[in-house]
Structures are given as C-alpha cells and as structure tokens.
N, C-alpha and C. Protein backbone atom coordinates (compact mmCIF):
# COMPACT_ATOMS: atom_id res chain seq x y z
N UNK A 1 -31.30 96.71 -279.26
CA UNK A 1 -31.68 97.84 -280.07
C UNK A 1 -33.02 97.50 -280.74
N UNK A 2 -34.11 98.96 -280.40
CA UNK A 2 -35.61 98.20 -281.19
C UNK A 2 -35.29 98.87 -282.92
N UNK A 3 -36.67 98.03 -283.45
CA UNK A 3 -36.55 98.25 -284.74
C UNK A 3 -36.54 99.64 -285.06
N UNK A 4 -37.44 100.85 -284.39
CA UNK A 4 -37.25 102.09 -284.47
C UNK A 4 -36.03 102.48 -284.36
N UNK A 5 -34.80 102.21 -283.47
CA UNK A 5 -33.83 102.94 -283.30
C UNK A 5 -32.94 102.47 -284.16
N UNK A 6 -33.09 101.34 -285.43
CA UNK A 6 -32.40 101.15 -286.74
C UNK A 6 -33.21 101.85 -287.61
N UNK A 7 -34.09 101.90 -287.72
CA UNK A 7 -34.33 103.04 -288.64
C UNK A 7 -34.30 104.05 -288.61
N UNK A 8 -33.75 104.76 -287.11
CA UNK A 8 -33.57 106.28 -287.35
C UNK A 8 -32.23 106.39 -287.57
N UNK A 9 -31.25 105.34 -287.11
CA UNK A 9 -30.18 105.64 -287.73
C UNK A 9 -30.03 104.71 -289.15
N UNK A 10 -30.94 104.07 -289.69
CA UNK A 10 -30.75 104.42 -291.20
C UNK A 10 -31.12 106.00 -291.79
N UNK A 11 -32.14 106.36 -291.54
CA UNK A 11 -32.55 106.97 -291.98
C UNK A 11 -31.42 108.36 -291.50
N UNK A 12 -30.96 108.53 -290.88
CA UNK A 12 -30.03 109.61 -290.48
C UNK A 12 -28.49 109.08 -291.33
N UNK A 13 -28.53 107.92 -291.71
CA UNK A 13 -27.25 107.94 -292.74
C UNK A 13 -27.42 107.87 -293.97
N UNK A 14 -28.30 108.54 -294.13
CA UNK A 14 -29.50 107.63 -295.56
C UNK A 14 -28.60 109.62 -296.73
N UNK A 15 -27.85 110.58 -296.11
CA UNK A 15 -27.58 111.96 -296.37
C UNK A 15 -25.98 112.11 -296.58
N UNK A 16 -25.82 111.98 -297.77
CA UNK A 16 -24.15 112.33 -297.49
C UNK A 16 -23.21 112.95 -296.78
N UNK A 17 -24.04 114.46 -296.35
CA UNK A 17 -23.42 114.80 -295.25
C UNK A 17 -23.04 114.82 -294.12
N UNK A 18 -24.21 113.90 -293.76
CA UNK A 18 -23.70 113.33 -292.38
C UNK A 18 -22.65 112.35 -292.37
N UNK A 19 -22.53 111.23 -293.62
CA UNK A 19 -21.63 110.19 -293.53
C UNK A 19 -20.48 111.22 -293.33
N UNK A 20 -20.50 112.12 -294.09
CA UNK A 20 -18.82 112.67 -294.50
C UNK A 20 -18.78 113.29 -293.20
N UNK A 21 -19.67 113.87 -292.11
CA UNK A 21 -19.42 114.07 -290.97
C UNK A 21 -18.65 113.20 -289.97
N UNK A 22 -19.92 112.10 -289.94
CA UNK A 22 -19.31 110.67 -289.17
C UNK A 22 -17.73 110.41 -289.60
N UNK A 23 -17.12 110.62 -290.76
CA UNK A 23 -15.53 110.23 -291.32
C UNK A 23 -14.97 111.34 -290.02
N UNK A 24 -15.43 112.59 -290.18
CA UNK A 24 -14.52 113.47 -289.48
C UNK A 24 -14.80 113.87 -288.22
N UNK A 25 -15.61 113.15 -287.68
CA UNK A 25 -15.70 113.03 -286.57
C UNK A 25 -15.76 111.75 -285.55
N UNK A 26 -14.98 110.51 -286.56
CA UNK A 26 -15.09 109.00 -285.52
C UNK A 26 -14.21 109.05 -284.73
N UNK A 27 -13.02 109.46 -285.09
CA UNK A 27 -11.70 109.31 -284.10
C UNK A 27 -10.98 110.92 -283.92
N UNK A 28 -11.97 111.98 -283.54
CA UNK A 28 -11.44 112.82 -282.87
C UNK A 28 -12.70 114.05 -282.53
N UNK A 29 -13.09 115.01 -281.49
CA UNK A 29 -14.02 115.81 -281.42
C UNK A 29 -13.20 116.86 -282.46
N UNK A 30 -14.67 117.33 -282.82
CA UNK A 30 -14.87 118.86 -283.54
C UNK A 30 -16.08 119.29 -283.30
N UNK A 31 -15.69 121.11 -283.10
CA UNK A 31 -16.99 121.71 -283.12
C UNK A 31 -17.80 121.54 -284.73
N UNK A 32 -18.93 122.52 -284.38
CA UNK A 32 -19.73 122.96 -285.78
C UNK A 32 -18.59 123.65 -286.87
N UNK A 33 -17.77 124.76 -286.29
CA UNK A 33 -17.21 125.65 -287.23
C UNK A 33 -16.39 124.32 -288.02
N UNK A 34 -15.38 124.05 -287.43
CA UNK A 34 -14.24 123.24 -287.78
C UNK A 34 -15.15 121.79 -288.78
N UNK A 35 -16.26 121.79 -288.59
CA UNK A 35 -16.76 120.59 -289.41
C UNK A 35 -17.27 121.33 -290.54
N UNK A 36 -17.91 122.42 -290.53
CA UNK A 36 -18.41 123.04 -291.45
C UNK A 36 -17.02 123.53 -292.62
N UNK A 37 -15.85 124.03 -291.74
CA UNK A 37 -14.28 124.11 -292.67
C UNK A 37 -14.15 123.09 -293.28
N UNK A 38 -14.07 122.04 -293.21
CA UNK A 38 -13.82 121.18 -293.24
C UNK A 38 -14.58 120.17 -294.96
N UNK A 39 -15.97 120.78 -294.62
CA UNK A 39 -16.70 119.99 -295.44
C UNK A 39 -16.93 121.12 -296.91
N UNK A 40 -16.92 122.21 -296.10
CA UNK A 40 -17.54 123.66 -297.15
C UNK A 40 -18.83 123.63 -297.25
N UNK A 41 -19.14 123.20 -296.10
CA UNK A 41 -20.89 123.48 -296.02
C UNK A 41 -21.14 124.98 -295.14
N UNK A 42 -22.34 125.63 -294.68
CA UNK A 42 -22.58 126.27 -293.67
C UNK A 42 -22.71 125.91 -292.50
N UNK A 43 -22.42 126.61 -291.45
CA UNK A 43 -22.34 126.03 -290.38
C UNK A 43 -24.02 125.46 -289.99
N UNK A 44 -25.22 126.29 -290.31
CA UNK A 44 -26.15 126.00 -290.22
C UNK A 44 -26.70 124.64 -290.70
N UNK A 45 -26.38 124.58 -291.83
CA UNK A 45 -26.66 123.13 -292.52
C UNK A 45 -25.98 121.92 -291.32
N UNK A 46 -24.84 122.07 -291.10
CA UNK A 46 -23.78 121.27 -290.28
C UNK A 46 -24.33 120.56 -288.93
N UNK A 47 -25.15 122.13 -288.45
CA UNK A 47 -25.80 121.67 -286.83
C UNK A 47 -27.32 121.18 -286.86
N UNK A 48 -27.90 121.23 -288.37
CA UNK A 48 -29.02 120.59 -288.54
C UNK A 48 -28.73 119.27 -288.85
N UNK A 49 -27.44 118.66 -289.71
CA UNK A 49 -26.88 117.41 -289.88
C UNK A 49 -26.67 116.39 -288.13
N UNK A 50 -26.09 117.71 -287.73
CA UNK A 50 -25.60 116.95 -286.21
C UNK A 50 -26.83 116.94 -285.42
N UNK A 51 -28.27 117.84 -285.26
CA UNK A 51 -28.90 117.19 -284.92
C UNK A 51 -29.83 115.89 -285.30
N UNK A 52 -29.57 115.83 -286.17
CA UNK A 52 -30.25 114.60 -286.51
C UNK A 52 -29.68 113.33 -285.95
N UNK A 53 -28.09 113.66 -286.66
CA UNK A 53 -27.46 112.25 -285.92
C UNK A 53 -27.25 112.16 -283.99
N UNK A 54 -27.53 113.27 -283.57
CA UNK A 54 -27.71 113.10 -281.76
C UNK A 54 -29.39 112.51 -282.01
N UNK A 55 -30.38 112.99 -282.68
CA UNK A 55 -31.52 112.64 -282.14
C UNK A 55 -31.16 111.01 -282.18
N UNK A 56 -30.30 110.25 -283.48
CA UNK A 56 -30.50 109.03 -283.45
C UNK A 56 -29.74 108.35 -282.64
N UNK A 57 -29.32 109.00 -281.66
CA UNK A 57 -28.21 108.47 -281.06
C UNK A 57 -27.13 107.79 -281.18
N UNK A 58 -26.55 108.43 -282.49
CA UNK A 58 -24.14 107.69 -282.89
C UNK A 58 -23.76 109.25 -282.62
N UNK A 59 -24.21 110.15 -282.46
CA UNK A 59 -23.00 111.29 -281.49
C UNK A 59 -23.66 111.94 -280.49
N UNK A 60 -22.68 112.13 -279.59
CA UNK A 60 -22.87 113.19 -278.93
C UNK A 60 -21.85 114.14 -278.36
N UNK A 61 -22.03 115.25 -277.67
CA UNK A 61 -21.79 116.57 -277.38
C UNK A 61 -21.11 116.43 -276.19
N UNK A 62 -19.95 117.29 -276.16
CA UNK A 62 -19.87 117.73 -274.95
C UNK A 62 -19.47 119.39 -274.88
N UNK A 63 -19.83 120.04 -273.99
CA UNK A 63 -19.24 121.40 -274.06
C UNK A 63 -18.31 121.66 -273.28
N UNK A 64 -17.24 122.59 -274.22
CA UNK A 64 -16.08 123.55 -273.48
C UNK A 64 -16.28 125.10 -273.64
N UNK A 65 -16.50 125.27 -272.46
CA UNK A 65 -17.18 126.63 -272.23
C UNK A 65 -18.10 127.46 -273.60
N UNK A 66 -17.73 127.68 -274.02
CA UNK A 66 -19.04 128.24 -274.77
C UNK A 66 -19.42 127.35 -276.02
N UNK A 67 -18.18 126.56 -276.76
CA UNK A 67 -18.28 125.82 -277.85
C UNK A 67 -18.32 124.28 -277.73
N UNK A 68 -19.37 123.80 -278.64
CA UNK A 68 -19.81 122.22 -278.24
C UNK A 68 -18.81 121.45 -279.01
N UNK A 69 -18.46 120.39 -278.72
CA UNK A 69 -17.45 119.27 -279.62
C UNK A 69 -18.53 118.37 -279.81
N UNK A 70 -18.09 117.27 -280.85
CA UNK A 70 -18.86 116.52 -281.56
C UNK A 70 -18.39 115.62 -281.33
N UNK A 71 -18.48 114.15 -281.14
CA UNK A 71 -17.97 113.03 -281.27
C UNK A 71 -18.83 111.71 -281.81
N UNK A 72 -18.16 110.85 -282.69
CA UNK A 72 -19.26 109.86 -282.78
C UNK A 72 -19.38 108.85 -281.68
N UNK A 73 -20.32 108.31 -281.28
CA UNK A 73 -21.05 106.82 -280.60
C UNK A 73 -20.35 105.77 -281.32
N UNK A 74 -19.01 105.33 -281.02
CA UNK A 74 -18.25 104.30 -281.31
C UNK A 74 -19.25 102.96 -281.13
N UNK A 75 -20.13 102.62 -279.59
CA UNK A 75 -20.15 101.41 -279.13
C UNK A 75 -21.50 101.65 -279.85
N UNK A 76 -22.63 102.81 -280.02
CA UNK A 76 -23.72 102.50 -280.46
C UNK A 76 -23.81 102.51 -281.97
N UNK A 77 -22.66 102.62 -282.84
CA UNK A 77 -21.88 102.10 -284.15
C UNK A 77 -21.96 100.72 -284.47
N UNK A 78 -21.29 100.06 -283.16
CA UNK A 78 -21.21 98.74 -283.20
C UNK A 78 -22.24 98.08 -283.15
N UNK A 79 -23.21 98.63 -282.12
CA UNK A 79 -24.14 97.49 -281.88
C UNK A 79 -25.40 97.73 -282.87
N UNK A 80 -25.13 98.77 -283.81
CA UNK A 80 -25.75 99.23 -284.96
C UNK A 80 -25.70 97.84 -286.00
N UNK A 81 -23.99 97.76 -286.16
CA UNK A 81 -23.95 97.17 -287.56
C UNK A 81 -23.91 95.66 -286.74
N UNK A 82 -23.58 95.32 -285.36
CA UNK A 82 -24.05 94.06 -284.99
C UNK A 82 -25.90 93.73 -285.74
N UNK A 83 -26.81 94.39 -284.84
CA UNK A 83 -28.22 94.67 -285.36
C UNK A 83 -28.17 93.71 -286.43
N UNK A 84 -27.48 95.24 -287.57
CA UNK A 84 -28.17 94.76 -289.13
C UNK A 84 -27.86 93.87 -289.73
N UNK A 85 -26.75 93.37 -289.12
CA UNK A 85 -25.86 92.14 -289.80
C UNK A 85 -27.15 90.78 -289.27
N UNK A 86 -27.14 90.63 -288.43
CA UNK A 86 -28.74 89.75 -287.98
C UNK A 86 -29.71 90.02 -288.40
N UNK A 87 -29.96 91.12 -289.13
CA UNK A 87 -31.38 91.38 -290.10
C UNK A 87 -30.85 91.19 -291.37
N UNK A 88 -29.84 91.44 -291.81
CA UNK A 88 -29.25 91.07 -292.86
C UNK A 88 -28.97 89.51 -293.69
N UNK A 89 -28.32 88.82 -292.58
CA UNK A 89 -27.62 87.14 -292.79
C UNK A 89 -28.19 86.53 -291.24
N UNK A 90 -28.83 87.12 -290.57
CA UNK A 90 -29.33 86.10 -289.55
C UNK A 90 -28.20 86.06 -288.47
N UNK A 91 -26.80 86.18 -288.67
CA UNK A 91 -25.67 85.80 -287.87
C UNK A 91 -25.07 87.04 -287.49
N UNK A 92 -24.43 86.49 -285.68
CA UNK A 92 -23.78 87.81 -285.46
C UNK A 92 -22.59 88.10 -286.39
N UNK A 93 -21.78 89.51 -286.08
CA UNK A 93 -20.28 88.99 -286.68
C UNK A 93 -19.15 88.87 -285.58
C-alpha cells in the first residue's frame, strides 16, 4: 500500500459518518436507503459518504437489478491497519 492510498483512507475516515457507515456496513450489504434509515441522514449525504469511501478503496458495490449494496473491503481494512501499525511502532501485528 503507497503512502497516498493511507491517506485517502485516513482522510475518508477522518468524518463520522462514514465511520458509523463502515459499523453498518462491515458484516453485512446495505443499500443507500437502508443506510440512510438507519443513520437519519439523507440519502444524498449517504451516497456522497459512500463515494468517498469507494474512491479510497474499503467498499465496494455490487448491483441487484436496479439497487446497489454496499459492503466494506474487509482485506483492504486489514492491510490498512497492518500499514499504519508499521508507521506507527515500526512492527507488524
């Protein structure tokens, strides 16, 4: 992972709403609506949150016929906080 692609996903968790996204979306898909229920945001706000976190690459999309599901990037999670933990203390974990 280069240094750019830790800072866009700092910088994409750097927003509360996305964290509280990432909670409700690590271990199961949801569309926009159901995340936006969920949080009591607008759905608009929701799919500007989710693009950010696809541009940084920890979710992505898949579609069922007309409506997209959300899921987070489990392995690019990992090799996230692998990364920072070596920029952090030098050592893997």
């Amino acid at each position: 992972m280069t240094d750019k692609e830790v800072i866009e996903i700092l910088k994409a968790l750097s927003v509360n709403s996305r964290i509280q996204i990432i909670k409700l979306i690590r271990d199961r898909k949801l569309c926009v609506n159901a995340i936006a229920g969920n949080l009591s945001i607008t759905q608009s706000a929701v799919s500007q949150h989710l693009k950010v976190l696809t541009n940084s690459n920890v979710v992505y999309s898949e579609r069922y016929g007309s409506i997209i599901h959300y899921q987070l990037k489990k392995e690019k999670i990992e090799e996230f906080i692998n990364v920072l933990s070596i920029i952090l203390t030098g050592s893997h974990k």
